[in-house]
N, C-alpha and C. Protein backbone atom coordinates (compact mmCIF):
# COMPACT_ATOMS: atom_id res chain seq x y z
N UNK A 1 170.47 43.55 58.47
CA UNK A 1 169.11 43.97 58.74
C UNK A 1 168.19 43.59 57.58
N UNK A 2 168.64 43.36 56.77
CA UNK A 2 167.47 42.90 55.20
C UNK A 2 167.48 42.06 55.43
N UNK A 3 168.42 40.83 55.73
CA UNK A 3 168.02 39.61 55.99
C UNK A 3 166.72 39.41 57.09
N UNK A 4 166.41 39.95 58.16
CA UNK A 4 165.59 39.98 58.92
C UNK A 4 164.06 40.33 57.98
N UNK A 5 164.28 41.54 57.49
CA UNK A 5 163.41 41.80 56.64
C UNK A 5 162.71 41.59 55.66
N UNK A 6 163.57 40.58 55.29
CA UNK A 6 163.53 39.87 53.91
C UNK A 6 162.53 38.10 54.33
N UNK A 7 163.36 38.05 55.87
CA UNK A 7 162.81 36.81 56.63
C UNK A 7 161.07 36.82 57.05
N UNK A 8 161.29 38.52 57.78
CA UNK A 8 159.98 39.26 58.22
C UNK A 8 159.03 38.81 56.84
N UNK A 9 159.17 39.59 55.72
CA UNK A 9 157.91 39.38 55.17
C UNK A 9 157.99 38.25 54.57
N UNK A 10 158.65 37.64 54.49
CA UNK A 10 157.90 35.90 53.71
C UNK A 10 156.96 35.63 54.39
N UNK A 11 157.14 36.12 55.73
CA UNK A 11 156.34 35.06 56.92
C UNK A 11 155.29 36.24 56.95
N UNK A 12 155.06 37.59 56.53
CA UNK A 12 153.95 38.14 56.97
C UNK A 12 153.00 38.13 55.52
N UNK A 13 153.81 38.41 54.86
CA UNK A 13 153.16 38.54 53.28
C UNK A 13 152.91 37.19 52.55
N UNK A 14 151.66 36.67 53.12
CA UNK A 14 151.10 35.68 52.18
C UNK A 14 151.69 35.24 50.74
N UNK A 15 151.54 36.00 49.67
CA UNK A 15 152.10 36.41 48.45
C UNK A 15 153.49 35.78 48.36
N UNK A 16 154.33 35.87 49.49
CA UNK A 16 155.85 36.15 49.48
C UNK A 16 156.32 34.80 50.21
N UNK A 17 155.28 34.12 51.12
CA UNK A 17 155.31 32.66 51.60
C UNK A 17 155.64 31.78 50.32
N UNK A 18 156.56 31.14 50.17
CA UNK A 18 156.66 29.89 49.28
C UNK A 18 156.18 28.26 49.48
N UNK A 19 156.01 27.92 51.06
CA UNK A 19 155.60 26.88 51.41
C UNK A 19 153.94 26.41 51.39
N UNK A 20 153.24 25.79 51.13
CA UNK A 20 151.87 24.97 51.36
C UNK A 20 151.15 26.29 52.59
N UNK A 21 150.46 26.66 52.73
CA UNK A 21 149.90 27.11 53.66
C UNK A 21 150.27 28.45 54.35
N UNK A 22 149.81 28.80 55.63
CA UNK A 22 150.31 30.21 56.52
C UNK A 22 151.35 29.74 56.97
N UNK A 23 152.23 31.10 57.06
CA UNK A 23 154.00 30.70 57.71
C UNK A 23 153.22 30.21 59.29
N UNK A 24 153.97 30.28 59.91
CA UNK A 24 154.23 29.98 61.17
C UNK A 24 153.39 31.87 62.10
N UNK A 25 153.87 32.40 61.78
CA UNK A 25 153.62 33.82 62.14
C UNK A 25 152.42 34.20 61.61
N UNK A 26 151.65 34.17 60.86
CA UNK A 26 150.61 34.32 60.04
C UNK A 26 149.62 33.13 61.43
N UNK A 27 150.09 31.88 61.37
CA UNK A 27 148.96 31.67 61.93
C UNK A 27 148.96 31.65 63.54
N UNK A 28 150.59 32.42 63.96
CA UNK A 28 150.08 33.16 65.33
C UNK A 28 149.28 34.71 65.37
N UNK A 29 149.22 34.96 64.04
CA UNK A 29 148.60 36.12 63.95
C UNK A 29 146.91 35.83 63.77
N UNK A 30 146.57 34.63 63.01
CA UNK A 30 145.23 34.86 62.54
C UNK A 30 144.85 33.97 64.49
N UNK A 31 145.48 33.49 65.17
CA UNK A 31 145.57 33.03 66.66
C UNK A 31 144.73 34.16 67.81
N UNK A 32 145.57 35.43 66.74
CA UNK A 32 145.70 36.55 67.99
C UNK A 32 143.98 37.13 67.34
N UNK A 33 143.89 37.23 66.47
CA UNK A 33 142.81 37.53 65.53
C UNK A 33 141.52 37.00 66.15
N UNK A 34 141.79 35.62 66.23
CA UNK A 34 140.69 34.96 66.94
C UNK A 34 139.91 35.08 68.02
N UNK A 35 141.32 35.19 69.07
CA UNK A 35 141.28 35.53 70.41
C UNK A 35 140.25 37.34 70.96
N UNK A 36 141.14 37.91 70.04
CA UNK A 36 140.61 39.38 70.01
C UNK A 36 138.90 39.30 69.60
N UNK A 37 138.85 38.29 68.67
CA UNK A 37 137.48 38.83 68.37
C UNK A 37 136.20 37.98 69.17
N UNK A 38 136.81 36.92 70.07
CA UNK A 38 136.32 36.05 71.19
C UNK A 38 136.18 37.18 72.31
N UNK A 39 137.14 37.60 72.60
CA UNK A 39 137.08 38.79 73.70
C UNK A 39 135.91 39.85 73.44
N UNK A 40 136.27 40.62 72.02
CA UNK A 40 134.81 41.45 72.19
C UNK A 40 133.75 40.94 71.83
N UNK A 41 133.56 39.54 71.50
CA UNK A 41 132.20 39.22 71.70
C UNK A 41 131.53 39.60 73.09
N UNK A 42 132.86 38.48 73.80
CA UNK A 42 131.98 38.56 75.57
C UNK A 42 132.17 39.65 75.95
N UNK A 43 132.79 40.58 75.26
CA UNK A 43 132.54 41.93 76.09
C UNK A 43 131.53 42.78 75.64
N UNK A 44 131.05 42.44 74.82
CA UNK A 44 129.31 42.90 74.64
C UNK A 44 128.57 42.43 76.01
N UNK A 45 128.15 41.03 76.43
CA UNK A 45 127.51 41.28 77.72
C UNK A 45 127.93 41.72 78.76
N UNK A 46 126.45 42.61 79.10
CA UNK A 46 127.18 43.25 79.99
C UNK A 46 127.26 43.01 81.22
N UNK A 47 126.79 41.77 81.62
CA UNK A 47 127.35 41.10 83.18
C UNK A 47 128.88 40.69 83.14
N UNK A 48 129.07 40.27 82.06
CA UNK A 48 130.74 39.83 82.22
C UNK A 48 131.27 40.77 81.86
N UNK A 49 131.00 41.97 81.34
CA UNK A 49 131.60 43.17 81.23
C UNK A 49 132.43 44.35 82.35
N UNK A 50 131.06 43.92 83.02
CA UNK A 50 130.99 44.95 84.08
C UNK A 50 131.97 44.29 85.04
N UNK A 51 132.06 42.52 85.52
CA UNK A 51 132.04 42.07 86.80
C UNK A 51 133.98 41.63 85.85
N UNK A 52 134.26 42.17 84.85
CA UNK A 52 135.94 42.03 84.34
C UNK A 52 136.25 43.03 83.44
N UNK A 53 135.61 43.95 83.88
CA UNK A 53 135.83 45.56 83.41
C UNK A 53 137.31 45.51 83.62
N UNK A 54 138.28 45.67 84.21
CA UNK A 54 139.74 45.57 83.98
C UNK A 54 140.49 44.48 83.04
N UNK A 55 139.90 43.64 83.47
CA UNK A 55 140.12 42.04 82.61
C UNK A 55 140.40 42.37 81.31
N UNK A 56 139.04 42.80 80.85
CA UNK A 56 138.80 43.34 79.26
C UNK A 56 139.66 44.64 79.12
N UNK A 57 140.18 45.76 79.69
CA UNK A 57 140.92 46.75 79.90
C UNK A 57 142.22 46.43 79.29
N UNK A 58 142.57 45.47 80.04
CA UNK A 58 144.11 45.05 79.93
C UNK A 58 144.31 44.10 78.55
N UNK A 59 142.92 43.26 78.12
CA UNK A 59 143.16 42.15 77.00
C UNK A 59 143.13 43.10 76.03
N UNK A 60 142.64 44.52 76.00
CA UNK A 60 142.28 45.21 75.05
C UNK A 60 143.77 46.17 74.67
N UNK A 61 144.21 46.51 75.87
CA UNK A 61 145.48 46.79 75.42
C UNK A 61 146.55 46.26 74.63
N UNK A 62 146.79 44.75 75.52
CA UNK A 62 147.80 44.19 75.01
C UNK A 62 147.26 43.96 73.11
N UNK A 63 146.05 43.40 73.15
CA UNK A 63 145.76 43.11 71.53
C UNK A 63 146.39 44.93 70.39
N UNK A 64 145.69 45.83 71.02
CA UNK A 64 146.30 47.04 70.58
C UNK A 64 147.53 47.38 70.28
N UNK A 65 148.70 47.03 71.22
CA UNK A 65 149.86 47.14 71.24
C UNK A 65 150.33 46.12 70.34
N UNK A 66 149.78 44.43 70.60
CA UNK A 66 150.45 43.38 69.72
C UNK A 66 150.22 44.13 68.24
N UNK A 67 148.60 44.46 67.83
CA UNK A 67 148.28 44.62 66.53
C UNK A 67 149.12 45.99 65.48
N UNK A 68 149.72 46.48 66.66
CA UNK A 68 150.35 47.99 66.09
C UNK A 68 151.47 47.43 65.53
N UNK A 69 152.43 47.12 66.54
CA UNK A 69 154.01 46.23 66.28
C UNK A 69 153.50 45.20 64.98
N UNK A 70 152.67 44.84 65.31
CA UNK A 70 152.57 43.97 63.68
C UNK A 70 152.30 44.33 62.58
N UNK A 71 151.62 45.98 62.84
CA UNK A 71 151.13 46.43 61.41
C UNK A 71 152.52 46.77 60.88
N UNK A 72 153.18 47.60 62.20
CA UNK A 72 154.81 48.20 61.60
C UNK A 72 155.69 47.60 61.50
N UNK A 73 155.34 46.61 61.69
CA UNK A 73 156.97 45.20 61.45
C UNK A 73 156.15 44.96 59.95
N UNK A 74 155.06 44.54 59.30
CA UNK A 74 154.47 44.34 57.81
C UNK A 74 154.79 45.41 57.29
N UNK A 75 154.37 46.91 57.64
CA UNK A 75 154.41 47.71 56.67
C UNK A 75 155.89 47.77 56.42
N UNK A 76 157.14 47.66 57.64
CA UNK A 76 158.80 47.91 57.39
C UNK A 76 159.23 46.67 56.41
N UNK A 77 158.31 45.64 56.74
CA UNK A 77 159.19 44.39 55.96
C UNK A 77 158.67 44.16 54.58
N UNK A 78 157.50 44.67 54.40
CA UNK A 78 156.46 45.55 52.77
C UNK A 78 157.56 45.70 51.52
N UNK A 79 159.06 46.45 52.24
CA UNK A 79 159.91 46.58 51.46
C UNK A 79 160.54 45.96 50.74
N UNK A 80 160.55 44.43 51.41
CA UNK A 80 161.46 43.88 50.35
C UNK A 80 160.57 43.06 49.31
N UNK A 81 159.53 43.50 49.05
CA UNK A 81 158.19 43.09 48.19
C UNK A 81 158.74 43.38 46.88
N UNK A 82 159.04 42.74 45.73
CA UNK A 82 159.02 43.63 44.52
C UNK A 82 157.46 45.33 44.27
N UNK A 83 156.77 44.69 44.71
CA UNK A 83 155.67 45.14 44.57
C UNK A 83 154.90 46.53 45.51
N UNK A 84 156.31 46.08 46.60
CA UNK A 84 155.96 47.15 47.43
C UNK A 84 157.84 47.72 48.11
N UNK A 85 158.42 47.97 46.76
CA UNK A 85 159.43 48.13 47.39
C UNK A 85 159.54 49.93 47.23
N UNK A 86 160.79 50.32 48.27
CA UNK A 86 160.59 52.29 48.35
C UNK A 86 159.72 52.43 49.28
N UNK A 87 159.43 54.10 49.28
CA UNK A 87 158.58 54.57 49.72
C UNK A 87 157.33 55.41 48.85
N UNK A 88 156.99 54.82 47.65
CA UNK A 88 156.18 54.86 46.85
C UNK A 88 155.11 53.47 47.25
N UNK A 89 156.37 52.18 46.94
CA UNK A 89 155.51 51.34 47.38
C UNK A 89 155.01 50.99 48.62
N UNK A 90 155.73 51.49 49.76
CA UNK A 90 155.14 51.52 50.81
C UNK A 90 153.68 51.87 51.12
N UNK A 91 154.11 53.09 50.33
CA UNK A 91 152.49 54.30 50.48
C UNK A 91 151.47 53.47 49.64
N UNK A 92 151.94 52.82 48.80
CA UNK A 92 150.72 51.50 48.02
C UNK A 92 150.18 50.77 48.66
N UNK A 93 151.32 50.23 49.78
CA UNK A 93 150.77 48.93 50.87
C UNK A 93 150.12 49.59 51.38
N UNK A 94 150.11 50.91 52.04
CA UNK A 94 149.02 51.21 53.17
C UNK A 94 147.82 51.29 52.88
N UNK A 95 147.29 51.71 51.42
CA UNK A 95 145.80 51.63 50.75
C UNK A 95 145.61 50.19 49.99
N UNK A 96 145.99 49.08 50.46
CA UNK A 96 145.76 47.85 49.77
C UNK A 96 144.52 47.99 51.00
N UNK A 97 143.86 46.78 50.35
CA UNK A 97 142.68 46.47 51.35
C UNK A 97 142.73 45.90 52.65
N UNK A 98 143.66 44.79 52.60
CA UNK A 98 144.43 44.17 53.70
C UNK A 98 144.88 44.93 55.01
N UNK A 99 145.92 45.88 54.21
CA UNK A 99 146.29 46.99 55.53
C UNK A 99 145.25 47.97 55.53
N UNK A 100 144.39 48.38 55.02
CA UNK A 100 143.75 49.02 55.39
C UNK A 100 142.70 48.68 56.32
N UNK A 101 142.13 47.58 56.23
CA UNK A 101 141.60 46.78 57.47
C UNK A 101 142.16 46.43 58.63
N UNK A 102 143.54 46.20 58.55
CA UNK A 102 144.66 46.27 59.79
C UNK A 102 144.19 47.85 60.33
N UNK A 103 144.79 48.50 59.50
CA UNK A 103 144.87 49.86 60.20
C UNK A 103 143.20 50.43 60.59
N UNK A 104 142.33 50.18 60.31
CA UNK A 104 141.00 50.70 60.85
C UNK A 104 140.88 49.84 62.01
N UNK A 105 140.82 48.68 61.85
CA UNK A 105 140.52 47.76 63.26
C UNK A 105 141.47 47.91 64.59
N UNK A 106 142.83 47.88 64.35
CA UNK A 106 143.65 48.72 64.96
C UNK A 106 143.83 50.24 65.60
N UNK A 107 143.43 50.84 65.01
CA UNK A 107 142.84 52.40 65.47
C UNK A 107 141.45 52.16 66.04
N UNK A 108 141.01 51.50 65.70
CA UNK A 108 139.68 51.31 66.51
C UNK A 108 139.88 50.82 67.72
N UNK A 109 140.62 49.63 68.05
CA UNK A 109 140.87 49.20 69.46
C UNK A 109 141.80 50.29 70.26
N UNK A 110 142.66 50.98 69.71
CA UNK A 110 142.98 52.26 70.02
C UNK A 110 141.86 52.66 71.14
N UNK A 111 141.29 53.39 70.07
CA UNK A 111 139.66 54.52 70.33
C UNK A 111 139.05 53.67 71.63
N UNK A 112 139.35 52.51 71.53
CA UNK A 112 138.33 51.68 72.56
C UNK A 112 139.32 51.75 74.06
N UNK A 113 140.80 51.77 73.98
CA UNK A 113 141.83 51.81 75.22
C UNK A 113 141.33 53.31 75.55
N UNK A 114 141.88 53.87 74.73
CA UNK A 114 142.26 55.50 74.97
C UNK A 114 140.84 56.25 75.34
N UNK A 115 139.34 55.92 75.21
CA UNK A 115 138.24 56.93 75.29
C UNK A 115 137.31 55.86 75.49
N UNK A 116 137.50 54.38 76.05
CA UNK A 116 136.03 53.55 76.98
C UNK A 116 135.40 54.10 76.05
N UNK A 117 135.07 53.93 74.73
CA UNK A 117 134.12 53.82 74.30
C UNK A 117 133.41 52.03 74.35
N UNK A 118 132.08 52.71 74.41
CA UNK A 118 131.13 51.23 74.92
C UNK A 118 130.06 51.30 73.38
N UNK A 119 130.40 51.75 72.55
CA UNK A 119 128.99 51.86 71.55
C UNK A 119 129.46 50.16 70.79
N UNK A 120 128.15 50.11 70.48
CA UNK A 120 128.08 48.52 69.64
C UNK A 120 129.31 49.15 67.98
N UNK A 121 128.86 50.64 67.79
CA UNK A 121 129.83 50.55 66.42
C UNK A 121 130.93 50.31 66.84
N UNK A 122 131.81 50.89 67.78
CA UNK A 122 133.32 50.43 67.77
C UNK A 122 133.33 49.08 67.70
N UNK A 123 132.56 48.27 68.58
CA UNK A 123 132.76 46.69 68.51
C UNK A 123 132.70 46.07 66.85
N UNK A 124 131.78 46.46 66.48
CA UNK A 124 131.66 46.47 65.13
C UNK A 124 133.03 46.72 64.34
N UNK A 125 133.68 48.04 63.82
CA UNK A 125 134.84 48.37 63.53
C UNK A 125 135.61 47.18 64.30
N UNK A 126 135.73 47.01 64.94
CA UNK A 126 136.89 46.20 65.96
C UNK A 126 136.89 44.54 65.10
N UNK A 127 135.79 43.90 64.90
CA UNK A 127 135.84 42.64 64.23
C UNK A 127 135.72 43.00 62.56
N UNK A 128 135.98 43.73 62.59
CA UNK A 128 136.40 44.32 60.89
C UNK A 128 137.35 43.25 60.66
N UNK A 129 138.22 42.79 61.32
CA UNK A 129 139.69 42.14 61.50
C UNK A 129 139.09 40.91 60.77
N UNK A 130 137.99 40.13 61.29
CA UNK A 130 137.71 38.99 60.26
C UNK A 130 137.97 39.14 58.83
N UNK A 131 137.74 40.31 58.36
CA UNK A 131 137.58 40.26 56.84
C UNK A 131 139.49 39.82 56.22
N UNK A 132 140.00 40.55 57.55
CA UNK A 132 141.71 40.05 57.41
C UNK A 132 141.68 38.71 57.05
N UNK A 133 141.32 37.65 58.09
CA UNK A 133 141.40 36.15 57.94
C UNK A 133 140.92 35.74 56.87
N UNK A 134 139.90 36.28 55.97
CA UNK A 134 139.56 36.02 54.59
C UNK A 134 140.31 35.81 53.43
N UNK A 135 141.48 37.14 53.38
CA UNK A 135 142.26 36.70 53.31
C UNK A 135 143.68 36.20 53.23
N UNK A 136 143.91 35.81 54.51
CA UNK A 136 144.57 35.04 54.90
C UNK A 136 144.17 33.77 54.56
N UNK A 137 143.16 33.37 54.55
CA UNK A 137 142.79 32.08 54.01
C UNK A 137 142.83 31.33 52.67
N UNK A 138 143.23 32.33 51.81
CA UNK A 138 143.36 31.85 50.17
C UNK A 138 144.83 31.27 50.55
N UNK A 139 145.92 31.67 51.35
CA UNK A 139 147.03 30.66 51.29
C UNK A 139 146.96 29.73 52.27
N UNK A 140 145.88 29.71 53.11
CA UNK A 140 145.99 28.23 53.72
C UNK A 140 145.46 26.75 53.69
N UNK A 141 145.49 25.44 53.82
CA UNK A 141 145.09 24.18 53.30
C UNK A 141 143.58 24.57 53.29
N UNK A 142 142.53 25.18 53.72
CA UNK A 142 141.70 25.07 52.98
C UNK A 142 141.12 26.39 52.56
N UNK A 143 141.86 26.71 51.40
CA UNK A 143 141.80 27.31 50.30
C UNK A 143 140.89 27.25 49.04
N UNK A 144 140.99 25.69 49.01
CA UNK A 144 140.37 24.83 47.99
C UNK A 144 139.01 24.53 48.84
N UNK A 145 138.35 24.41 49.56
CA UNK A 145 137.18 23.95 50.31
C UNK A 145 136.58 25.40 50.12
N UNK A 146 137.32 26.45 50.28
CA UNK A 146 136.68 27.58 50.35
C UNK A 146 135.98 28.03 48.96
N UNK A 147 137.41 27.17 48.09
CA UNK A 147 136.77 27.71 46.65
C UNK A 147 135.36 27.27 46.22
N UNK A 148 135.18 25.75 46.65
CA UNK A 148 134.61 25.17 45.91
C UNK A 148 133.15 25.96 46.69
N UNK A 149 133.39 26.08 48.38
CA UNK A 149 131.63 26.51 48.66
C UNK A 149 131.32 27.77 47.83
N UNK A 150 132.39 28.72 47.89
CA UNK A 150 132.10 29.87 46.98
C UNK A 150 131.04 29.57 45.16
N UNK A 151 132.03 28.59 44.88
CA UNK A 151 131.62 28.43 43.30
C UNK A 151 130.16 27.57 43.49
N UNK A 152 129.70 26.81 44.78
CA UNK A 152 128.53 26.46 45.09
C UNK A 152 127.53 27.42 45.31
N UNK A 153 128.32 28.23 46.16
CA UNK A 153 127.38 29.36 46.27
C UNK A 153 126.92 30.10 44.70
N UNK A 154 127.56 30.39 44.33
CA UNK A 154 127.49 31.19 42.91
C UNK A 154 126.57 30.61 42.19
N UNK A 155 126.41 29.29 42.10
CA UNK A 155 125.92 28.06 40.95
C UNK A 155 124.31 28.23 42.04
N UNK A 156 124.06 28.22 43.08
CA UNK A 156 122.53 28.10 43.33
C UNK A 156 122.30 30.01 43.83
N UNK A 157 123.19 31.03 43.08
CA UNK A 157 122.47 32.33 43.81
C UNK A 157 121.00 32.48 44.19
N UNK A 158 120.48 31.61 42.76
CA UNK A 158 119.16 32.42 42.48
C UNK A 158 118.20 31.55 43.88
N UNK A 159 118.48 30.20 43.79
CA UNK A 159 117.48 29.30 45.10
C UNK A 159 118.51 29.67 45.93
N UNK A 160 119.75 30.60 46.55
CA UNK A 160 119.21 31.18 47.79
C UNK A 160 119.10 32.53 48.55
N UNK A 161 118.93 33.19 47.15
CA UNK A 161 118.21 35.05 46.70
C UNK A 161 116.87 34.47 47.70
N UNK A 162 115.87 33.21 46.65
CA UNK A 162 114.55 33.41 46.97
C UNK A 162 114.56 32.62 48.69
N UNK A 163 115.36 31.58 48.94
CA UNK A 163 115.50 31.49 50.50
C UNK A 163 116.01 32.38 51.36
N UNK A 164 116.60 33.62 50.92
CA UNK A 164 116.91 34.38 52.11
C UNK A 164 115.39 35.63 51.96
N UNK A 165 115.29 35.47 50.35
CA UNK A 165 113.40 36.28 50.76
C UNK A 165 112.57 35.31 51.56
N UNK A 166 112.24 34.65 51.47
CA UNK A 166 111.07 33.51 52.07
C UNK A 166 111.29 33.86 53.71
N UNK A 167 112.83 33.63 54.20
CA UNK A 167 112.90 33.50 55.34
C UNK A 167 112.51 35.31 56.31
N UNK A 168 113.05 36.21 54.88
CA UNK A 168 112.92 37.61 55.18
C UNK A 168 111.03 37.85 55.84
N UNK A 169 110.54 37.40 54.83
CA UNK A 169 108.71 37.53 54.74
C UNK A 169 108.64 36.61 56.00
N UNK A 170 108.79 35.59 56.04
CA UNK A 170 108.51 34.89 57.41
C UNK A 170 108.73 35.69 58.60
N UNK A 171 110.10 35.98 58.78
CA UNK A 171 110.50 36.49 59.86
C UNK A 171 109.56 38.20 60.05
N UNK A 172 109.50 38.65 59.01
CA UNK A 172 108.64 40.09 59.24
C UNK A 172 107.35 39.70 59.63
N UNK A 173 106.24 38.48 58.94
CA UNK A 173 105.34 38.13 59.26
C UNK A 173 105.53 37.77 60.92
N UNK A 174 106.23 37.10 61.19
CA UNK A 174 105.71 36.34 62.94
C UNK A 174 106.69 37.71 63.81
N UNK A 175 107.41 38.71 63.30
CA UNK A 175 107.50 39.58 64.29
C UNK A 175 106.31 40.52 64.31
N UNK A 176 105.61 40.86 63.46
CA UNK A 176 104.52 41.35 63.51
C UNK A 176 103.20 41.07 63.96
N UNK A 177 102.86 39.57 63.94
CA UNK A 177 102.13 38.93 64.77
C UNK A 177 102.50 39.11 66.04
N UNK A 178 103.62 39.05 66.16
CA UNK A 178 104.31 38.73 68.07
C UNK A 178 104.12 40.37 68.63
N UNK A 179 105.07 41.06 67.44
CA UNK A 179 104.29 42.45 67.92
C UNK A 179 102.21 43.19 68.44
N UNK A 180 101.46 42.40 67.65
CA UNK A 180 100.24 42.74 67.74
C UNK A 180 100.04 41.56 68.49
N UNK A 181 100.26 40.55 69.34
CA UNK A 181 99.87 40.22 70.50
C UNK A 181 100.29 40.48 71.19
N UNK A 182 101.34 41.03 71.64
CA UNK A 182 102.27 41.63 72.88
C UNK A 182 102.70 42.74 72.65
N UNK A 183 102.51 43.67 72.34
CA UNK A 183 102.67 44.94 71.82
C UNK A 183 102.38 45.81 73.49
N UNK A 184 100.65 45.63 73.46
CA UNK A 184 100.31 46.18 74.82
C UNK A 184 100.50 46.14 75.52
N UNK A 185 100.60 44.41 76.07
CA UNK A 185 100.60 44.47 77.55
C UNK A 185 102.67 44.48 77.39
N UNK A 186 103.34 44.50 76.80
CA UNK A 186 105.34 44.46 77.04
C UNK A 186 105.47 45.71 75.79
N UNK A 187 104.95 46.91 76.13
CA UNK A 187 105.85 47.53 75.12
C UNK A 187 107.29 48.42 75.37
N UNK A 188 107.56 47.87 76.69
CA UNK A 188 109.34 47.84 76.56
C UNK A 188 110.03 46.82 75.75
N UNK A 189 109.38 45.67 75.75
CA UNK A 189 110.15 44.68 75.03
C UNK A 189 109.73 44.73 73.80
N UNK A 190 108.49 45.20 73.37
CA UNK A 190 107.81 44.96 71.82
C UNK A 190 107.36 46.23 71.54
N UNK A 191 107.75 47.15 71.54
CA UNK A 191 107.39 49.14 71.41
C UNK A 191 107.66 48.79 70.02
N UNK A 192 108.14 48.81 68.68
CA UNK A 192 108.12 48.78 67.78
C UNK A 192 107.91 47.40 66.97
């Protein structure tokens, strides 16, 4: 059984991968990741909502159920981590940031099977899961592409601090115009 375990987390624990990139499992996971967060996009509108209200029922389950078995096959295989070995280190893995984003986004699609909740926050909570693929992405081939936009980013903060103000003032300016010409006659669509 350690051998399994030992097999389990190479392939779940980034860290513990020795080869170039995501194991094999990692990138049926960041797969399932994808998929899940394609699904609650379109299940925000609500024509395709309504007219595959079961559709979405059932995709929402299975992702729930896949994402559980995977948190507890990581957190069981956690063990053979130097870093997370026992049940000291276990209880470490569960407040790393990683699983802790597993486990909120996961309980959240929960909340969403078990109680139809329809609010935009659960959807919200629910693509929390991206911040997973983040990283997941420091061990995969582009790792290095990521670095470099980052360290691009860093090197022009300040020109694009003042482009995300410019665009801020713009955008408040012409909603406010659009508001005080259409305000009156559409204020269902333009009330504030």
């Amino acid at each position: 059984m350690s051998n399994v375990r030992k097999i389990l987390c190479e392939n779940l624990h980034p860290e513990e991968w020795t080869q170039d990139g995501l194991s094999p499992l990692n990138k049926f996971i960041v797969t399932a990741i994808l998929f899940s967060i394609f699904a609650a996009i379109l299940e925000t509108e609500p024509e395709i909502r309504n007219q595959f209200s079961s559709g979405f029922f059932l995709i929402n389950i299975v992702f729930a159920v896949l994402f559980s078995i995977e948190y507890a096959v990581r957190l069981w295989a956690m063990g053979e981590s130097e870093a997370y070995s026992g049940i000291a280190g276990r209880i470490k893995y569960v407040f790393t940031w990683s699983s802790a984003v597993d486990l909120i986004a996961t309980l959240a699609l929960w909340c969403d099977v078990l109680f139809q909740i329809e609010s935009s926050l659960a959807v919200m909570i629910r693509l929390v899961r991206v911040v997973r693929l983040i990283g997941l992405a420091r061990k995969s081939k582009w790792a290095g592409a990521i670095g470099l936009l980052g360290q691009a980013v860093i090197a022009r903060k300040r020109e694009l601090i003042l482009s995300f103000g410019v665009a801020g003032v713009v955008l408040l300016i012409s909603a406010t115009l659009l508001f005080l010409a259409e305000g009156s006659n559409h204020p269902e669509a333009f009330g504030s």
